[in-house]
PDB file of N, CA and C in Angstrom:
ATOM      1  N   UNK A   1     -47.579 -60.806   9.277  1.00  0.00           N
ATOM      2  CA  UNK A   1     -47.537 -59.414   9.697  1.00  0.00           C
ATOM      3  C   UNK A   1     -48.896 -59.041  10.262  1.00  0.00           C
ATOM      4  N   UNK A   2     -49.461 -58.258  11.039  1.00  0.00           N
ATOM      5  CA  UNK A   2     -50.500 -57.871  12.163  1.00  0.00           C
ATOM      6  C   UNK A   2     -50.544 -56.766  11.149  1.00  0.00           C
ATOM      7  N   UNK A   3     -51.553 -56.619  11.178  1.00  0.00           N
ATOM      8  CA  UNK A   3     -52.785 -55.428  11.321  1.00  0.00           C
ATOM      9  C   UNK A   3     -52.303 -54.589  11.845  1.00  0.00           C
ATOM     10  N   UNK A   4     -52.469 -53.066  10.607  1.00  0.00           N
ATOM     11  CA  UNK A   4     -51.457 -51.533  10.989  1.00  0.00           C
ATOM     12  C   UNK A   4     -52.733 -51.213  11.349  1.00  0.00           C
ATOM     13  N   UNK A   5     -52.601 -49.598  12.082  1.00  0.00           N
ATOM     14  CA  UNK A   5     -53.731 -48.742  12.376  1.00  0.00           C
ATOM     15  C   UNK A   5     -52.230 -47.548  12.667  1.00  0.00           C
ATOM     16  N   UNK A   6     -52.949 -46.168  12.064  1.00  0.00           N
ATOM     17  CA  UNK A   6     -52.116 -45.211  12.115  1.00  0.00           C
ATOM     18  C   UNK A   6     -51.726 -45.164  10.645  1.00  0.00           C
ATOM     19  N   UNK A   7     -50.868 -43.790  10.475  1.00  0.00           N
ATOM     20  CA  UNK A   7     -50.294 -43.587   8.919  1.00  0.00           C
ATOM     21  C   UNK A   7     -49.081 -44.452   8.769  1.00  0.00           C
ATOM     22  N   UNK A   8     -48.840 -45.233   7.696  1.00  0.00           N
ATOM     23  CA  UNK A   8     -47.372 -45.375   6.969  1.00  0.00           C
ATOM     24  C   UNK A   8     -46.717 -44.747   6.639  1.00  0.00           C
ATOM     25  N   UNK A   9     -45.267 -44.590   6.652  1.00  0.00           N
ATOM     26  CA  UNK A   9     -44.896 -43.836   6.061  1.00  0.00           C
ATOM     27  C   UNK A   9     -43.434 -44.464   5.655  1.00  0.00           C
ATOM     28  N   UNK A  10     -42.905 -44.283   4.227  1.00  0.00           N
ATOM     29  CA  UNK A  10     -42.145 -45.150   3.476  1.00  0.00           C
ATOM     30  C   UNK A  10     -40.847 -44.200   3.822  1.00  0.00           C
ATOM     31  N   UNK A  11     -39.264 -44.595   4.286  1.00  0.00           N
ATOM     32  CA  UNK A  11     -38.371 -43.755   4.284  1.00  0.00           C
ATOM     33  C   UNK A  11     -37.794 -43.373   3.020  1.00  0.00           C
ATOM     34  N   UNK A  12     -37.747 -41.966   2.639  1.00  0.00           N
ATOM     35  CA  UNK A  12     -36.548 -41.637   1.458  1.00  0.00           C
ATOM     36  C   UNK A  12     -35.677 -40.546   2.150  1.00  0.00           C
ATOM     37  N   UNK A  13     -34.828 -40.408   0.662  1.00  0.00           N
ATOM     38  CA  UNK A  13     -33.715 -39.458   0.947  1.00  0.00           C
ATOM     39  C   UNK A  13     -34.527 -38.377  -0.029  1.00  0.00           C
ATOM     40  N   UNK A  14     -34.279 -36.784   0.616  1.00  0.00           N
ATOM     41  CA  UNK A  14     -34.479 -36.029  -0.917  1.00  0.00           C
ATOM     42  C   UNK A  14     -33.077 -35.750  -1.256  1.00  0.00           C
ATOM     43  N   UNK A  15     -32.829 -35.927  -2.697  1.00  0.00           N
ATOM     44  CA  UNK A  15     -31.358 -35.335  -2.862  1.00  0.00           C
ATOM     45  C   UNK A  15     -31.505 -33.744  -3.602  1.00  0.00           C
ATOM     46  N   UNK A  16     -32.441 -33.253  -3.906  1.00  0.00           N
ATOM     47  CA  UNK A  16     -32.341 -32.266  -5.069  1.00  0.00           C
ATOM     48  C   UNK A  16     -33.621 -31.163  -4.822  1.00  0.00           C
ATOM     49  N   UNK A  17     -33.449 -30.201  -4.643  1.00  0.00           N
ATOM     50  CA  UNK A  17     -34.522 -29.474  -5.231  1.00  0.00           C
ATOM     51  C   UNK A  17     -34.674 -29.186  -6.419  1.00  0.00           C
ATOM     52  N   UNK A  18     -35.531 -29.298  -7.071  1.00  0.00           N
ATOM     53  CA  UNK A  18     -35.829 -29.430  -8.792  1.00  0.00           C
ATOM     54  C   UNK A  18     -36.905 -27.726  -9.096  1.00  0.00           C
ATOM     55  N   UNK A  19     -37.685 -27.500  -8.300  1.00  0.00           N
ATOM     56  CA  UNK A  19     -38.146 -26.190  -8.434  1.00  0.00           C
ATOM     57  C   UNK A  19     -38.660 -25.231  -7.195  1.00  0.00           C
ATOM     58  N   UNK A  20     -37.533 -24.202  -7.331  1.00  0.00           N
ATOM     59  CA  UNK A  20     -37.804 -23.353  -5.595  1.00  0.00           C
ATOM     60  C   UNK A  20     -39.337 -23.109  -5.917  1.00  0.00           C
ATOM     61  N   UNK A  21     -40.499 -22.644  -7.165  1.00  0.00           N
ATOM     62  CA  UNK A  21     -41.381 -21.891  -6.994  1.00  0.00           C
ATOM     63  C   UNK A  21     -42.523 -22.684  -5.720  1.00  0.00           C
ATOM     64  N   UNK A  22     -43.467 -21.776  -5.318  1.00  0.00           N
ATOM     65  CA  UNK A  22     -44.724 -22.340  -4.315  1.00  0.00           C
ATOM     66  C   UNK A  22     -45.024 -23.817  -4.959  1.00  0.00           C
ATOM     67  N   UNK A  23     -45.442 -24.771  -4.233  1.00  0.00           N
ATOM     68  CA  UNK A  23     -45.118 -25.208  -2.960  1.00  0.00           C
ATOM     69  C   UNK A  23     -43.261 -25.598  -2.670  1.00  0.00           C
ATOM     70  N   UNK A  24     -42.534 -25.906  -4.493  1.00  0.00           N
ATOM     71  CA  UNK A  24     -41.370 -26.226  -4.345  1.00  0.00           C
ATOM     72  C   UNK A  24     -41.618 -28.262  -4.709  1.00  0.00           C
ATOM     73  N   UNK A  25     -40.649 -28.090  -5.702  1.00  0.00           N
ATOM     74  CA  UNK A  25     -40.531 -29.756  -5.771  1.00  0.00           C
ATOM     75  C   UNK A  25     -39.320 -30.594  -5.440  1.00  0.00           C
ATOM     76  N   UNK A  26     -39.280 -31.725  -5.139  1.00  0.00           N
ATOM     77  CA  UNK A  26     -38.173 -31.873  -5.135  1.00  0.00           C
ATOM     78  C   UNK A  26     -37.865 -33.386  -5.722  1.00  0.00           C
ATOM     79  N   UNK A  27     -36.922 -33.849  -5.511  1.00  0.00           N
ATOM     80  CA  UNK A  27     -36.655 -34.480  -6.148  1.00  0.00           C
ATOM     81  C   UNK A  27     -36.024 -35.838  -4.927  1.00  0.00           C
ATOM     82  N   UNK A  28     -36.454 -37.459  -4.976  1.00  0.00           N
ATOM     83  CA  UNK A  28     -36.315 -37.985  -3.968  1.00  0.00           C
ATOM     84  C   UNK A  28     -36.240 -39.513  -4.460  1.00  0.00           C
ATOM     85  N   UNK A  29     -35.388 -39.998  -3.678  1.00  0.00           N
ATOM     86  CA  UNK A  29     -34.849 -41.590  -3.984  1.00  0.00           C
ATOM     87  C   UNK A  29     -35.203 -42.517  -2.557  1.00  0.00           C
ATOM     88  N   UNK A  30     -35.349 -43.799  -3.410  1.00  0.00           N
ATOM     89  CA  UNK A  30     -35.217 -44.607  -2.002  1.00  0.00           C
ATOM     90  C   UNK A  30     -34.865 -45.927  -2.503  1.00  0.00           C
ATOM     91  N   UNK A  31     -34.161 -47.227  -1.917  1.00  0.00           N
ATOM     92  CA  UNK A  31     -33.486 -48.272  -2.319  1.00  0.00           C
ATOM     93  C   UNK A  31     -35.008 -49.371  -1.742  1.00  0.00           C
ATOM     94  N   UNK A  32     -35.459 -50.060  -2.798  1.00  0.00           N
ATOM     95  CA  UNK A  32     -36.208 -51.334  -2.466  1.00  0.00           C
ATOM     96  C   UNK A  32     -35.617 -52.597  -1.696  1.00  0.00           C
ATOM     97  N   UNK A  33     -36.094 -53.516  -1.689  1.00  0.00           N
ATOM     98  CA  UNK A  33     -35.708 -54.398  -0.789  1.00  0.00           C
ATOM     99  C   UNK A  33     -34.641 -55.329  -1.931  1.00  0.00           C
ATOM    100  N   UNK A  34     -34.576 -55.168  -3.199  1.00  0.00           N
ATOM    101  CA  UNK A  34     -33.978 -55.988  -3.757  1.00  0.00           C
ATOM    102  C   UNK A  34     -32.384 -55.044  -4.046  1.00  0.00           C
ATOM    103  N   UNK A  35     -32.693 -53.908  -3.855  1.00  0.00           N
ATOM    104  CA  UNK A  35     -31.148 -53.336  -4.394  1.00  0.00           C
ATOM    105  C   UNK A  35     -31.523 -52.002  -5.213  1.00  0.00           C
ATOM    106  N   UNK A  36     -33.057 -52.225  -5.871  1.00  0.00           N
ATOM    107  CA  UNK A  36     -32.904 -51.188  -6.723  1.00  0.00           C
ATOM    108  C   UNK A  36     -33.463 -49.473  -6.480  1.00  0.00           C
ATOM    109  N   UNK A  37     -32.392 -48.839  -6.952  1.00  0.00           N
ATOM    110  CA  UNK A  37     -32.832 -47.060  -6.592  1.00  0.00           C
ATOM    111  C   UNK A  37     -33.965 -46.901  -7.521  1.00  0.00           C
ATOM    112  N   UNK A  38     -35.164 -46.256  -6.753  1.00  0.00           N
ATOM    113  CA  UNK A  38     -36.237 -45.525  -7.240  1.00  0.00           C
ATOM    114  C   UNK A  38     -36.298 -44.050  -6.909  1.00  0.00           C
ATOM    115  N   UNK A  39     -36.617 -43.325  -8.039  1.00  0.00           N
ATOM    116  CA  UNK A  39     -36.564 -41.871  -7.884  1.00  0.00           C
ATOM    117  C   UNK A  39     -38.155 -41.412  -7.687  1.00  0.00           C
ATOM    118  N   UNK A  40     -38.405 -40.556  -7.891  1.00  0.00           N
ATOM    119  CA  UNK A  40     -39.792 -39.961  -7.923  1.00  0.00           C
ATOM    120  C   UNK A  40     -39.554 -38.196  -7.658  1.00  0.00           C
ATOM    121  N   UNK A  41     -40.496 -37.368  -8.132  1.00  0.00           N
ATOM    122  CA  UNK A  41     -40.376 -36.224  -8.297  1.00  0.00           C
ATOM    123  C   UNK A  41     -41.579 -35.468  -7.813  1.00  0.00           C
ATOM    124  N   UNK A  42     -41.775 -34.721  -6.639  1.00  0.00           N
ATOM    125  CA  UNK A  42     -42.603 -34.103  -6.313  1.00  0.00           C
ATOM    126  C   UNK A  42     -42.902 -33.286  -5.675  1.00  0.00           C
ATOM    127  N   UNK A  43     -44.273 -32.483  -5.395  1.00  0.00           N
ATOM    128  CA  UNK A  43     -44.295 -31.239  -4.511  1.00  0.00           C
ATOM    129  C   UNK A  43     -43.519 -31.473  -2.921  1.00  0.00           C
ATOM    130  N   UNK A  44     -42.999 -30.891  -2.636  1.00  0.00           N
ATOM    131  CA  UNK A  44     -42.399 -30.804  -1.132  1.00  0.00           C
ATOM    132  C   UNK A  44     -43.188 -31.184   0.212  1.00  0.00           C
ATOM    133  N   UNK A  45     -44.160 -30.825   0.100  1.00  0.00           N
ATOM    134  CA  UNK A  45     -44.990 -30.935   1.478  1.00  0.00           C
ATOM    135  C   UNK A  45     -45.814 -32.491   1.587  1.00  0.00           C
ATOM    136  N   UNK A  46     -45.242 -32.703   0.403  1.00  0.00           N
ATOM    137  CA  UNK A  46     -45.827 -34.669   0.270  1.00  0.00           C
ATOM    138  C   UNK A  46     -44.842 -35.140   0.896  1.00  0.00           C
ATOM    139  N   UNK A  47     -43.691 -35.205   1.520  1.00  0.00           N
ATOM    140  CA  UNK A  47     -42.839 -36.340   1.735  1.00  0.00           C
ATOM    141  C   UNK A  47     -42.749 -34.987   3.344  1.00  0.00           C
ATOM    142  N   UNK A  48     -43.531 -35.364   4.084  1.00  0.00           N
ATOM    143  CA  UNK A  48     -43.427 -35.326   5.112  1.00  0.00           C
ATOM    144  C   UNK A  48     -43.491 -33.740   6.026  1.00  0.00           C
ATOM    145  N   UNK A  49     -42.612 -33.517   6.872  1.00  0.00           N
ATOM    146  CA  UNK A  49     -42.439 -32.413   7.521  1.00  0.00           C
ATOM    147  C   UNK A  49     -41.045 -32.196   7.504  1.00  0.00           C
ATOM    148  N   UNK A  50     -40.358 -32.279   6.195  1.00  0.00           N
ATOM    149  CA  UNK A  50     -38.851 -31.589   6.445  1.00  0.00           C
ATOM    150  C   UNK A  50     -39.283 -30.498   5.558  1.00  0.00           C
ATOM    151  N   UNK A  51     -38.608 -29.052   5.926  1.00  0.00           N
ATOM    152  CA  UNK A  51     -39.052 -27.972   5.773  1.00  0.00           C
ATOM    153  C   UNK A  51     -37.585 -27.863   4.330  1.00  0.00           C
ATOM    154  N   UNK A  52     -37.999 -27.709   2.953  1.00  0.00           N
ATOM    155  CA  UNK A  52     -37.491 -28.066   2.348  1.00  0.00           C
ATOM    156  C   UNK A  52     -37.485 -27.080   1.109  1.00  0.00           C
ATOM    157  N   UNK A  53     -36.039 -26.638   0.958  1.00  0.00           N
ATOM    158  CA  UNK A  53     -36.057 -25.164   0.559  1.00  0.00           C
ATOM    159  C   UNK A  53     -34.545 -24.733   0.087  1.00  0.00           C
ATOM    160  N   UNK A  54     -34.405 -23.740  -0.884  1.00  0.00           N
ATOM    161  CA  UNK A  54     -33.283 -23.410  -1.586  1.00  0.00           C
ATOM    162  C   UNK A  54     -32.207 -23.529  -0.137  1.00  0.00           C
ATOM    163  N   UNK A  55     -32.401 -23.045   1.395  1.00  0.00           N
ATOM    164  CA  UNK A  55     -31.056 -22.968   1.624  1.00  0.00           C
ATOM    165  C   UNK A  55     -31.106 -24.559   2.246  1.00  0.00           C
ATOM    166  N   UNK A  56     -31.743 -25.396   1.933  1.00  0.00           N
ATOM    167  CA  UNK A  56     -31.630 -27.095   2.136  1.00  0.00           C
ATOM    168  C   UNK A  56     -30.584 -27.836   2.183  1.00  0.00           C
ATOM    169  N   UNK A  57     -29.731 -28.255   3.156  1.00  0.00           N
ATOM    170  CA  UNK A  57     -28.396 -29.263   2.396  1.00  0.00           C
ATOM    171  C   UNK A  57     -29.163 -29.895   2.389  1.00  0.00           C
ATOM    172  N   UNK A  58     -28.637 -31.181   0.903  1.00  0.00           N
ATOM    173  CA  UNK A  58     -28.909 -32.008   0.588  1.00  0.00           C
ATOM    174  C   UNK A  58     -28.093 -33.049   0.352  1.00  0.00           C
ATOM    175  N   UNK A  59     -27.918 -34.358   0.888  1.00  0.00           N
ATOM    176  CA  UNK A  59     -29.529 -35.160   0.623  1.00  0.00           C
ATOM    177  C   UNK A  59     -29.799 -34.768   1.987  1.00  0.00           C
ATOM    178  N   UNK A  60     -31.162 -34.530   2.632  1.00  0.00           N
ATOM    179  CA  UNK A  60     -32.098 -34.825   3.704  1.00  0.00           C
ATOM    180  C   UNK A  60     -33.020 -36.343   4.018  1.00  0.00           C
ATOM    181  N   UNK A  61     -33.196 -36.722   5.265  1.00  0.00           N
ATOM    182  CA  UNK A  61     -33.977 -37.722   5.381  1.00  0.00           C
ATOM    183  C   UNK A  61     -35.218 -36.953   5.177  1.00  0.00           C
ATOM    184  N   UNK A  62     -36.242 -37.409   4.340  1.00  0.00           N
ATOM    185  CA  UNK A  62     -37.990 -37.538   4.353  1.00  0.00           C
ATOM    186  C   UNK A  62     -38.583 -39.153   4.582  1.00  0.00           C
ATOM    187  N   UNK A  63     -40.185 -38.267   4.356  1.00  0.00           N
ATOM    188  CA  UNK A  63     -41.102 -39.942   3.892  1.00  0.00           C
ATOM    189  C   UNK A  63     -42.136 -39.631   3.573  1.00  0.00           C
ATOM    190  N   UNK A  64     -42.477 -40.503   3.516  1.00  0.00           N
ATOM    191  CA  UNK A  64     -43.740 -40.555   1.778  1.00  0.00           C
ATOM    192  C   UNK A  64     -44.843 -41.692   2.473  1.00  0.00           C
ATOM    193  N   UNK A  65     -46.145 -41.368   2.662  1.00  0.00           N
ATOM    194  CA  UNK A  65     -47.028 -41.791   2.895  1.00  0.00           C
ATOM    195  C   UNK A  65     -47.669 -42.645   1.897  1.00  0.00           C
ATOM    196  N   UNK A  66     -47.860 -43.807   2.856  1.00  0.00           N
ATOM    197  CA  UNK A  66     -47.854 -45.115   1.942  1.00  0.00           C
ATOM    198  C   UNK A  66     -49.321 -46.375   2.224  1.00  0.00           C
ATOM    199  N   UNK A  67     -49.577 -47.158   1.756  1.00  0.00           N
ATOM    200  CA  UNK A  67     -50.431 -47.863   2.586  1.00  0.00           C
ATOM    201  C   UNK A  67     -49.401 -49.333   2.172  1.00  0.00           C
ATOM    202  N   UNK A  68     -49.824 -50.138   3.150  1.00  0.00           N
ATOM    203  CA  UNK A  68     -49.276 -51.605   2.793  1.00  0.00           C
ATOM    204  C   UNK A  68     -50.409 -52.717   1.751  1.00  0.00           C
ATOM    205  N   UNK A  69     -50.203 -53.194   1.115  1.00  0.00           N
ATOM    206  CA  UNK A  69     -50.793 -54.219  -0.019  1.00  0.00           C
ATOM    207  C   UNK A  69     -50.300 -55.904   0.731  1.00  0.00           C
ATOM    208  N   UNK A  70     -49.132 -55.910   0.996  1.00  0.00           N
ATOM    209  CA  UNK A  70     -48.692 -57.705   1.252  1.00  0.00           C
ATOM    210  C   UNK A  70     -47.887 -57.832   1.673  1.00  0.00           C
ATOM    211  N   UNK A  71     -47.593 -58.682   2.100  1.00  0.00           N
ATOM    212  CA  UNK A  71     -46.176 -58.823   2.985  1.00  0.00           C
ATOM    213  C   UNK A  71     -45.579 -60.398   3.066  1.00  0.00           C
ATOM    214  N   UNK A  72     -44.546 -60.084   2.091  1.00  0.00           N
ATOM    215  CA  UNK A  72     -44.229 -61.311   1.703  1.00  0.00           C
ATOM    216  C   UNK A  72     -43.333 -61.945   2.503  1.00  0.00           C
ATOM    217  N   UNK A  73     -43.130 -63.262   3.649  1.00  0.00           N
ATOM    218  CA  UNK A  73     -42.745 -63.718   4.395  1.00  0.00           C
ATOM    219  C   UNK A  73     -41.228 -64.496   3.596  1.00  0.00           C
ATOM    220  N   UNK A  74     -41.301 -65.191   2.914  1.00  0.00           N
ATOM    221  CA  UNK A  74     -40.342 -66.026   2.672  1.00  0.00           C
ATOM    222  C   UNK A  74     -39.410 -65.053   1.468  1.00  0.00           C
ATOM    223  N   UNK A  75     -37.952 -65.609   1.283  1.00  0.00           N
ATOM    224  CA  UNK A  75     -36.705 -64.748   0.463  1.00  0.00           C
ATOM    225  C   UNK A  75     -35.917 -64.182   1.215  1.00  0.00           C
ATOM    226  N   UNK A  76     -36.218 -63.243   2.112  1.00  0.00           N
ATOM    227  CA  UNK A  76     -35.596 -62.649   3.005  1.00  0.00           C
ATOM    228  C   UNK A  76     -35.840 -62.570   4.632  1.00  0.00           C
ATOM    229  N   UNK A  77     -34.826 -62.651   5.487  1.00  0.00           N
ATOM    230  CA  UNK A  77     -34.949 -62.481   6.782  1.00  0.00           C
ATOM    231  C   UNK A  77     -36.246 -60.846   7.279  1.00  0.00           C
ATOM    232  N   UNK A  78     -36.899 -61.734   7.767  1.00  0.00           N
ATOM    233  CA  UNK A  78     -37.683 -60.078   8.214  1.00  0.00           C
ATOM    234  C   UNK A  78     -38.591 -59.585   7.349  1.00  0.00           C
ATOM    235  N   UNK A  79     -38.743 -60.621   6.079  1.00  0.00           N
ATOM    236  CA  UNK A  79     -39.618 -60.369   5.381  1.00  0.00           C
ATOM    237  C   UNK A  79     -39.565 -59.095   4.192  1.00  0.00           C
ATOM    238  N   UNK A  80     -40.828 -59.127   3.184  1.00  0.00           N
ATOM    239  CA  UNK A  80     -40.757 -58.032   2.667  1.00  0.00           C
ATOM    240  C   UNK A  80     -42.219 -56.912   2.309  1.00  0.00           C
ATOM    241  N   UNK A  81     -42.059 -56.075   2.646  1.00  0.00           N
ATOM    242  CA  UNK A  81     -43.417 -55.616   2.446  1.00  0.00           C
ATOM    243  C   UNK A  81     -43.729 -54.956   1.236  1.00  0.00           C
ATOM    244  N   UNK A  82     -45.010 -55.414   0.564  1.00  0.00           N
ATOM    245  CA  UNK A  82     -45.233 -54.706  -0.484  1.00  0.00           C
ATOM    246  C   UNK A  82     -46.162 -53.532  -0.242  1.00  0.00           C
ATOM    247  N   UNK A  83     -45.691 -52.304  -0.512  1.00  0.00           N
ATOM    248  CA  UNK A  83     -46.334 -50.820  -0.530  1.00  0.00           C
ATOM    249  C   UNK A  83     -47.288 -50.115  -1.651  1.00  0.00           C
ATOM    250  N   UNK A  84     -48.107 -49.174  -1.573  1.00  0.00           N
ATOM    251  CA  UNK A  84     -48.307 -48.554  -2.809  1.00  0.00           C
ATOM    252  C   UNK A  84     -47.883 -46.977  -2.007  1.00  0.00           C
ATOM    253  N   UNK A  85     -47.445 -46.077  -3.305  1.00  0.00           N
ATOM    254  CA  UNK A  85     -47.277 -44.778  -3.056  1.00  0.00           C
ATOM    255  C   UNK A  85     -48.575 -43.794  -3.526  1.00  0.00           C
ATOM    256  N   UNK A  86     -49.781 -44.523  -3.648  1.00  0.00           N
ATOM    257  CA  UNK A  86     -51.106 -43.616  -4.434  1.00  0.00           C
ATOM    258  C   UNK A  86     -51.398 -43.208  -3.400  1.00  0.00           C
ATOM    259  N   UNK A  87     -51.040 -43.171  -2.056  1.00  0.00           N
ATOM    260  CA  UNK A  87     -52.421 -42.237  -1.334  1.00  0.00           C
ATOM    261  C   UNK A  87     -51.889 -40.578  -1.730  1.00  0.00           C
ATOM    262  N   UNK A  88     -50.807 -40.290  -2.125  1.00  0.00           N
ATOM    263  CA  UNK A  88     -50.972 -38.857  -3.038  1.00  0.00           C
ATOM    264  C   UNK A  88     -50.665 -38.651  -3.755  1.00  0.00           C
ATOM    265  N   UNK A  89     -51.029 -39.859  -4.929  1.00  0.00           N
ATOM    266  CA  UNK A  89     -50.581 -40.068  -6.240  1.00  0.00           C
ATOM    267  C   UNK A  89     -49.043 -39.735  -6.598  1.00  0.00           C
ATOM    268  N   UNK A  90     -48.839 -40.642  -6.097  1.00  0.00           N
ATOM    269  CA  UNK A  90     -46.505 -40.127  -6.172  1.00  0.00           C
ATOM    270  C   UNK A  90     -46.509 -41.437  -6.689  1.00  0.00           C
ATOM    271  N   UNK A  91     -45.508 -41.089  -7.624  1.00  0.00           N
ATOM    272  CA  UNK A  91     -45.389 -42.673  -8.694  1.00  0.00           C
ATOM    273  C   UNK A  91     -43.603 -42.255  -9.109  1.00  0.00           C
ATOM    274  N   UNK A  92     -42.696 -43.320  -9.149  1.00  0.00           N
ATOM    275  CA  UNK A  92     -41.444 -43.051  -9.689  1.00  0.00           C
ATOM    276  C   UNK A  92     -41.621 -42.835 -11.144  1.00  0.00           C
ATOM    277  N   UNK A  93     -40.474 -42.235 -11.537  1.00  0.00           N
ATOM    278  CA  UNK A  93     -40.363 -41.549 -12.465  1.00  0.00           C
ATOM    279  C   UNK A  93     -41.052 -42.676 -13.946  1.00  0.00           C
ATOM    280  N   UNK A  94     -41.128 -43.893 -13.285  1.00  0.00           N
ATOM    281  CA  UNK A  94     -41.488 -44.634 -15.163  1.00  0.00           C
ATOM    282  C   UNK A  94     -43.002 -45.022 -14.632  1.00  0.00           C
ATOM    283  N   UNK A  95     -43.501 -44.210 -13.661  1.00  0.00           N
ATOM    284  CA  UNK A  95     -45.015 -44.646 -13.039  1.00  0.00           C
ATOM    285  C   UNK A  95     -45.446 -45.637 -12.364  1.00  0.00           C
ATOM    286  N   UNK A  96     -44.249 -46.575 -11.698  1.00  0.00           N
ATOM    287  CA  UNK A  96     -44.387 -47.449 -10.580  1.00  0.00           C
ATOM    288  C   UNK A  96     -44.878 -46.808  -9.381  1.00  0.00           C
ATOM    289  N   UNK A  97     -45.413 -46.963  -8.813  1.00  0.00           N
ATOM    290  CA  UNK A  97     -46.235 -46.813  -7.725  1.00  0.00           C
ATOM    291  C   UNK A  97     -46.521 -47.874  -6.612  1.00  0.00           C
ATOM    292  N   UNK A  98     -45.907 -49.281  -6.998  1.00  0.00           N
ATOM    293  CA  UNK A  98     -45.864 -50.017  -5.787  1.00  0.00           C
ATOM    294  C   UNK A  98     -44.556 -50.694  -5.992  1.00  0.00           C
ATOM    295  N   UNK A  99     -44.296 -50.481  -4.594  1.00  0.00           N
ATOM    296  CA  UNK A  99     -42.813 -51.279  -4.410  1.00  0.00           C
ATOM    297  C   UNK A  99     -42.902 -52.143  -3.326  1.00  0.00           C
ATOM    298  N   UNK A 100     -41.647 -53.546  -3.664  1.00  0.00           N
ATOM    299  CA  UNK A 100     -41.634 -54.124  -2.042  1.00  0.00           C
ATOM    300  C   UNK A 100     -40.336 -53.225  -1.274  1.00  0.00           C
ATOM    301  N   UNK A 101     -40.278 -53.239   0.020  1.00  0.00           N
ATOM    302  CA  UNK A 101     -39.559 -52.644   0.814  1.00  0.00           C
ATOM    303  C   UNK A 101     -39.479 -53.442   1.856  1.00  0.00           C
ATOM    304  N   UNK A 102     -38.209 -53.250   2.891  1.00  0.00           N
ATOM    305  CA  UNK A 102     -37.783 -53.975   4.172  1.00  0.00           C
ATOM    306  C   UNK A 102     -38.712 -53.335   5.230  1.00  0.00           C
ATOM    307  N   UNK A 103     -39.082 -54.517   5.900  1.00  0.00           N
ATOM    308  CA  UNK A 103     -39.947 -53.963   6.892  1.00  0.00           C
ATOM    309  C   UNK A 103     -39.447 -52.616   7.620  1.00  0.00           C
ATOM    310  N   UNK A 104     -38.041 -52.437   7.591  1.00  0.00           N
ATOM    311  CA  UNK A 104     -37.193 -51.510   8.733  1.00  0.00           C
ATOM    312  C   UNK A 104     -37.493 -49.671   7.574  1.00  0.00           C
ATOM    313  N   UNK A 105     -37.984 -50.198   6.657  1.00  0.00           N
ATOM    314  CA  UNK A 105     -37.985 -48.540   6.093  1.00  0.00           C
ATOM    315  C   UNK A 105     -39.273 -47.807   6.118  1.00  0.00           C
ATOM    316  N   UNK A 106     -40.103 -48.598   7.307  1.00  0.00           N
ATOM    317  CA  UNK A 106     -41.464 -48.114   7.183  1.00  0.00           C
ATOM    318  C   UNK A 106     -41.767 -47.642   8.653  1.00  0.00           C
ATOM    319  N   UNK A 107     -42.438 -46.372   8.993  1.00  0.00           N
ATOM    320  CA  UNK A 107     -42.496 -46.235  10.271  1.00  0.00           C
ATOM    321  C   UNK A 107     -44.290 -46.271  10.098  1.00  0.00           C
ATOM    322  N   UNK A 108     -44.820 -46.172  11.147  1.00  0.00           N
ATOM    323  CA  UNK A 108     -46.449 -45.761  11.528  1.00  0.00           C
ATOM    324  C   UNK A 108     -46.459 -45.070  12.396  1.00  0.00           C
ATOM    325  N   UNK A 109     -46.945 -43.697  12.172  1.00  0.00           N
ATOM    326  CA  UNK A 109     -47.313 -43.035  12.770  1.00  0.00           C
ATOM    327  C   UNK A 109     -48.803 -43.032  13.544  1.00  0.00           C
ATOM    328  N   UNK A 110     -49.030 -42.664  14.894  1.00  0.00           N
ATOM    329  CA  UNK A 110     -50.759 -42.374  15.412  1.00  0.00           C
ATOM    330  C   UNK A 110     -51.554 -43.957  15.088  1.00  0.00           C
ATOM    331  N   UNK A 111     -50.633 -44.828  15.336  1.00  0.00           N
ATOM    332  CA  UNK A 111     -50.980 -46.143  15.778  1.00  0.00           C
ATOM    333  C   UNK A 111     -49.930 -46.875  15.707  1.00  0.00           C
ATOM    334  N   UNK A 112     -50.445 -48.106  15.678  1.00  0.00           N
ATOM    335  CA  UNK A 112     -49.380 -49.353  15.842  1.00  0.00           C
ATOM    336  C   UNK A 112     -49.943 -50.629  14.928  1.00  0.00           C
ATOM    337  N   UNK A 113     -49.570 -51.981  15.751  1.00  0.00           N
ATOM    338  CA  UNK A 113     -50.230 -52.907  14.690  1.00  0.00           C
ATOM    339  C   UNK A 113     -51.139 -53.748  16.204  1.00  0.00           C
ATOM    340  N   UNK A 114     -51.822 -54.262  15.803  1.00  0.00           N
ATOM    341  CA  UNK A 114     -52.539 -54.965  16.643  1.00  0.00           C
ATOM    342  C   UNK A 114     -53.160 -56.394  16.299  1.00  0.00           C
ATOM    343  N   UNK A 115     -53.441 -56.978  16.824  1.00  0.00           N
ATOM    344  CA  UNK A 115     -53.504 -58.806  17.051  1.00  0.00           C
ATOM    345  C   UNK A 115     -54.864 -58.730  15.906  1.00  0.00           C
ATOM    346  N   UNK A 116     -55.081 -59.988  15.472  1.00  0.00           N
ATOM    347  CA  UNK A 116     -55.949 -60.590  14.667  1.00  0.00           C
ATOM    348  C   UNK A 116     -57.453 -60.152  14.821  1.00  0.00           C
TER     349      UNK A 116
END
């Protein structure tokens, strides 16, 4: 895998708002590369720019700003990337904070990847 420049950003779903008060939390899942659902619970304005609010259908697409750790080539086609969710301290609900994920659930924003 090449060298990112620009933000990560990890895809979830939010399914729930958990508290309308300022800023508003919510509540948000996303499937790892092996199968398994991770939840996590947090202020609203962390998982991106969906404007996210009592009259909300839900689930909505968000994302969650991420950095990459490794990227594991062999197991799966396309590889797998390992993430952390600390750049704003967002951890799933039992305090995992790094997951592997499919390369396809990660976008970069305000760059790209570039050669060696």
């Amino acid at each position: 895998m090449e060298p990112v420049t620009g933000v990560m950003l990890l895809r979830c779903r939010a399914t729930r708002l958990v508290d309308e008060g300022f800023p508003g939390w919510v509540e948000v899942v996303f499937r790892d590369a092996y199968g398994r659902m991770w939840t996590m619970v947090d202020k609203c304005p962390i998982f991106g720019d969906a404007d996210l609010g009592p009259e909300t259908v839900f689930p909505v697409e968000v994302t969650l700003e991420c950095r990459t750790l490794d990227f594991i080539a062999e197991g799966r086609p396309g590889g797998v990337v390992k993430v952390s969710t600390d750049p704003h301290h967002v951890a799933a609900e039992d305090g995992t904070d790094e997951f592997d994920v499919l390369p396809e659930q990660l976008l970069i924003v305000g760059g790209g990847t570039h050669g060696p």
